[in-house]
C-alpha atoms as a PDB file:
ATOM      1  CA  UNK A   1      96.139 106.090  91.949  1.00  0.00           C
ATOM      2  CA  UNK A   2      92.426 106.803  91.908  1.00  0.00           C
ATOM      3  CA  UNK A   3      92.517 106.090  88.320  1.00  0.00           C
ATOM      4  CA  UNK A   4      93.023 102.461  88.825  1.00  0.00           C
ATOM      5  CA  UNK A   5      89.327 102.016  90.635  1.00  0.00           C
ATOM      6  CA  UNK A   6      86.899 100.751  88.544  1.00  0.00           C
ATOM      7  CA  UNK A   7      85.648  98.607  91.162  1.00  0.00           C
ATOM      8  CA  UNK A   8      84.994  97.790  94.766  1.00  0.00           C
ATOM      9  CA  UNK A   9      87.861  94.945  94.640  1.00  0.00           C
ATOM     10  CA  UNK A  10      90.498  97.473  92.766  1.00  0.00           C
ATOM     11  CA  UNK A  11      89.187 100.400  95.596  1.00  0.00           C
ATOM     12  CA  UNK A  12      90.502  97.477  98.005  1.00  0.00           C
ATOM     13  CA  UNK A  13      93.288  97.366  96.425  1.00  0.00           C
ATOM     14  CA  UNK A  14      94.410 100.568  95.810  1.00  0.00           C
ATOM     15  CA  UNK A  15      93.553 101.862  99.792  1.00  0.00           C
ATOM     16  CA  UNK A  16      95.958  98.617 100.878  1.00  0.00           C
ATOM     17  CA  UNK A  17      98.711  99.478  98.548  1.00  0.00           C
ATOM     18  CA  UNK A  18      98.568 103.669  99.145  1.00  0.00           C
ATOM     19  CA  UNK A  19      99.063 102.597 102.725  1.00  0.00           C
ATOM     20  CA  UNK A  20     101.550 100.268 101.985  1.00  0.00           C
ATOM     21  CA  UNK A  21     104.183 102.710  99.722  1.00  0.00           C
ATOM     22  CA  UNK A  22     103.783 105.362 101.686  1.00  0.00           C
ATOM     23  CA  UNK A  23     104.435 103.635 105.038  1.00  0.00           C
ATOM     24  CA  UNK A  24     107.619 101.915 103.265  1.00  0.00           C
ATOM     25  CA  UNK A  25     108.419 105.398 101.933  1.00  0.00           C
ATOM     26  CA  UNK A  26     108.353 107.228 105.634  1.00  0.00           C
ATOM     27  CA  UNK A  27     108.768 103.419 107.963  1.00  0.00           C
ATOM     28  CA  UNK A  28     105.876 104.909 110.464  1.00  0.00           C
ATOM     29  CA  UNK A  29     102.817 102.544 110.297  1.00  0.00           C
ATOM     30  CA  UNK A  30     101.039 105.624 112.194  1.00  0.00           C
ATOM     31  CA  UNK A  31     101.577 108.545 110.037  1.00  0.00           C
ATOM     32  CA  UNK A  32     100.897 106.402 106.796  1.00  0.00           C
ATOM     33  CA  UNK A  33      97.106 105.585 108.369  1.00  0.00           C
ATOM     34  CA  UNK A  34      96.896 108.545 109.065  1.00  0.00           C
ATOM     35  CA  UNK A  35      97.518 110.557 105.898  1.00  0.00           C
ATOM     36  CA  UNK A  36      95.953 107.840 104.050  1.00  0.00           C
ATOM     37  CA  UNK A  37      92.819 107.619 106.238  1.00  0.00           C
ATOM     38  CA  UNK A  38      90.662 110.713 105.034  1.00  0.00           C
ATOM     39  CA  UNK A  39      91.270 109.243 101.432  1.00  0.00           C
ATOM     40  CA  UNK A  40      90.109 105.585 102.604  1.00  0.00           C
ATOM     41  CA  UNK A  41      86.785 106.985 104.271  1.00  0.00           C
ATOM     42  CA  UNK A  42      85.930 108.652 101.242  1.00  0.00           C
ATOM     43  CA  UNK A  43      86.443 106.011  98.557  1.00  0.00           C
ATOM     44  CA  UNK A  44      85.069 103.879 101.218  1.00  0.00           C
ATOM     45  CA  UNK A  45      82.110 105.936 101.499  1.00  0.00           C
ATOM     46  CA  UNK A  46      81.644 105.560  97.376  1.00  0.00           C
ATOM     47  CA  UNK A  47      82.241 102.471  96.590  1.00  0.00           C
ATOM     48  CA  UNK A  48      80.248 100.394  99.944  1.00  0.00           C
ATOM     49  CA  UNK A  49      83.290  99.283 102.088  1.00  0.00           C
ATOM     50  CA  UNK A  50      82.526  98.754 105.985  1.00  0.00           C
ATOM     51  CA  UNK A  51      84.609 101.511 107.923  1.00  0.00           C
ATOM     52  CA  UNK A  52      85.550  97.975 109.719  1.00  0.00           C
ATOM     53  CA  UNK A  53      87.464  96.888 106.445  1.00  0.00           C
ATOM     54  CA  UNK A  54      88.702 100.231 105.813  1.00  0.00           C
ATOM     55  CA  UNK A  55      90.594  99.784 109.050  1.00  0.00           C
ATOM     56  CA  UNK A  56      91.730  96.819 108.356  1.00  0.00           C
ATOM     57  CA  UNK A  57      93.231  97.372 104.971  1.00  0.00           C
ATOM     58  CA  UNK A  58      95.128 100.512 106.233  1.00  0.00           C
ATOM     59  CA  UNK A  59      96.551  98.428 108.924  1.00  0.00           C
ATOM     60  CA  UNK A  60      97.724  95.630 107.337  1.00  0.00           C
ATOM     61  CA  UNK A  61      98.803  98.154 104.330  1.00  0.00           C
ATOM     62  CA  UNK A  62     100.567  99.919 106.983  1.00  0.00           C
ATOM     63  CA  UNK A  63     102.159  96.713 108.613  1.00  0.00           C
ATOM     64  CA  UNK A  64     103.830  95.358 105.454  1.00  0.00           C
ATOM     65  CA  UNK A  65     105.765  98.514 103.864  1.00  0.00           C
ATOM     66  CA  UNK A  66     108.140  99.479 106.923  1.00  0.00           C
ATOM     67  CA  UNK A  67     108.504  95.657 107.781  1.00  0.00           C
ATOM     68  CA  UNK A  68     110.269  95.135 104.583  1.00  0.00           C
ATOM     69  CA  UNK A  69     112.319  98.348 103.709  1.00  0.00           C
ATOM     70  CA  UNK A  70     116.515  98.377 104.960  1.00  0.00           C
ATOM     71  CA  UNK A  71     115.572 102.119 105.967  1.00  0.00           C
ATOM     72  CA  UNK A  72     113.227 100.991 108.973  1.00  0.00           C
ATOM     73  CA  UNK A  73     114.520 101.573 112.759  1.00  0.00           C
ATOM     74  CA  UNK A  74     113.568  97.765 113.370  1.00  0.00           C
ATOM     75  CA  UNK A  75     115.676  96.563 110.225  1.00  0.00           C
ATOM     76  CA  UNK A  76     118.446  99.252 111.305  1.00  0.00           C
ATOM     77  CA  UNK A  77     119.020  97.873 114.779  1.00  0.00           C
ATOM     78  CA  UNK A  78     118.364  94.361 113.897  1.00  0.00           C
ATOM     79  CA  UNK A  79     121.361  94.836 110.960  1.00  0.00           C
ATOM     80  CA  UNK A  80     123.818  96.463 113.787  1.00  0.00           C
ATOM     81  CA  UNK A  81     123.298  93.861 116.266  1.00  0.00           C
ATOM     82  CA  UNK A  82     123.535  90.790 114.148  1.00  0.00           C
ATOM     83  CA  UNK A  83     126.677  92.416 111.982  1.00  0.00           C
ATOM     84  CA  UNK A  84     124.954  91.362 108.772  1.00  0.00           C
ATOM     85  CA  UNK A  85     123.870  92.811 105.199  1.00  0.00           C
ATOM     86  CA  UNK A  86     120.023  93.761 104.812  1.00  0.00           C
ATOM     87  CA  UNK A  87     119.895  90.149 102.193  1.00  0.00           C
ATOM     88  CA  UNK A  88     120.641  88.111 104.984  1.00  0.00           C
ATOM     89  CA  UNK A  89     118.005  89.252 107.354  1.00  0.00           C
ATOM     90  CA  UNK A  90     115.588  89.805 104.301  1.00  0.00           C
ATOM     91  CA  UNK A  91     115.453  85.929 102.556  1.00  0.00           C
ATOM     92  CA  UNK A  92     114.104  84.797 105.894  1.00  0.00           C
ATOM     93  CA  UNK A  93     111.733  87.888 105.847  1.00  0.00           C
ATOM     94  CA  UNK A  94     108.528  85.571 105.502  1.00  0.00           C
ATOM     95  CA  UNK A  95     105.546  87.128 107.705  1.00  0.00           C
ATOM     96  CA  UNK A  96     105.428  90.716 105.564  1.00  0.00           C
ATOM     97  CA  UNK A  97     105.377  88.581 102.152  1.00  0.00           C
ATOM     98  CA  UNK A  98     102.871  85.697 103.723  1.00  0.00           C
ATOM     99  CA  UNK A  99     100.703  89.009 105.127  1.00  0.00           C
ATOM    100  CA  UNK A 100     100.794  90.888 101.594  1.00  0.00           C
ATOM    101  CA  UNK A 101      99.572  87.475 100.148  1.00  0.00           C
ATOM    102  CA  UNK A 102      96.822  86.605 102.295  1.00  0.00           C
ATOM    103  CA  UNK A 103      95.625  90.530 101.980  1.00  0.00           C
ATOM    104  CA  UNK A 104      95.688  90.566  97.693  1.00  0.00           C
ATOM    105  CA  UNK A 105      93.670  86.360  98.309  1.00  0.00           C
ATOM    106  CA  UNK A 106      91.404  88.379 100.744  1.00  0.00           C
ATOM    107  CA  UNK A 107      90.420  91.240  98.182  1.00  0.00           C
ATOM    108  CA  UNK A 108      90.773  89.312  94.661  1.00  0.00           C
ATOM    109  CA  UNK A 109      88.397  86.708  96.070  1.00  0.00           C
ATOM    110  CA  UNK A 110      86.220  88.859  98.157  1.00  0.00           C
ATOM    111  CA  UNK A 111      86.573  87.029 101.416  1.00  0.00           C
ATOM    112  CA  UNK A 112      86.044  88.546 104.902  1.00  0.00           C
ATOM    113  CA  UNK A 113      83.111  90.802 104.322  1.00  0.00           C
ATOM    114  CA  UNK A 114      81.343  92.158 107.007  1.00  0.00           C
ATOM    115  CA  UNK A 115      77.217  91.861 106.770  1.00  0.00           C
ATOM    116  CA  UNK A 116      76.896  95.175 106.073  1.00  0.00           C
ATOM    117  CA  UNK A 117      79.217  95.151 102.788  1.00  0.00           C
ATOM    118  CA  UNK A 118      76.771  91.911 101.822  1.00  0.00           C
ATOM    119  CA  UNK A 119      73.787  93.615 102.800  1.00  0.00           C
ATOM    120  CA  UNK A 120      74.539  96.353 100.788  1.00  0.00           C
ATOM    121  CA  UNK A 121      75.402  94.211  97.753  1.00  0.00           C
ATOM    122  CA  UNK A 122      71.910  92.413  98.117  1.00  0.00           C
ATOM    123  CA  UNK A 123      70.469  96.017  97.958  1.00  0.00           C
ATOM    124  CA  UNK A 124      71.674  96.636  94.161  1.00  0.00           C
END
C-alpha cells in the first residue's frame, strides 16, 4: 500500500484505510492499532504528521472496519438477539459510514491539523 503515497494527504489516507481492512479483517480495534502502529510512526515520521493525528487516524481506522463486518462479536450477538439477517441490522448502520465520511472530508481537505503539522508546512 506504500505505493499509493505520493503525498502527505494519500499517507493520511493510506494509515486510515490499513487500519481500517485489517481491523475488519480480524474485528479487534486493538490488535489492528497495534500492528499497524509501528508502520504509522514511521510514515508519520517522513512525511510531517503530528503523532496526535497518527493516533487519531488509527483509531477512527480502527473504529469503522469491525463496526461494519457480519463477522464482528457485536454484529454476532446483536443478529442472535434480534432473530434477523446481517441486511436488516446493516441499512440502518449509519455512524461507521457517517465516521468513514467525515475521516476521507477531514484528510482530502486538510482540516484538523495540529500547529505543529502547520508549523512544519510554513518551514518548507
Amino acid at each position: 500500500m506504500t505505493r499509493l503515497i505520493k503525498g502527505r494527504r494519500s499517507c493520511e489516507a493510506v494509515i486510515a484505510l490499513s487500519s481500517m481492512i485489517l481491523g475488519a479483517i480480524i474485528t479487534n480495534n486493538t490488535i489492528s492499532i497495534m500492528v499497524n502502529a509501528p508502520v504509522a510512526k514511521e510514515l508519520g515520521e517522513k512525511y510531517k504528521i503530528a503523532p496526535k493525528r497518527l493516533a487519531s487516524l488509527l483509531d477512527v481506522g480502527a473504529c469503522i472496519g469491525p463496526s461494519i463486518m457480519p463477522h464482528g462479536t457485536i454484529m454476532l450477538m446483536v443478529l442472535e438477539y434480534m432473530n434477523c439477517s446481517y441486511t436488516d441490522v446493516v441499512q440502518y448502520e449509519f455512524y461507521s459510514f457517517l465516521l468513514f465520511i467525515a475521516l476521507m472530508v477531514t484528510i482530502i481537505f486538510e482540516l484538523m491539523r495540529t500547529p505543529e503539522e502547520k508549523q512544519a508546512d510554513g518551514q518548507k
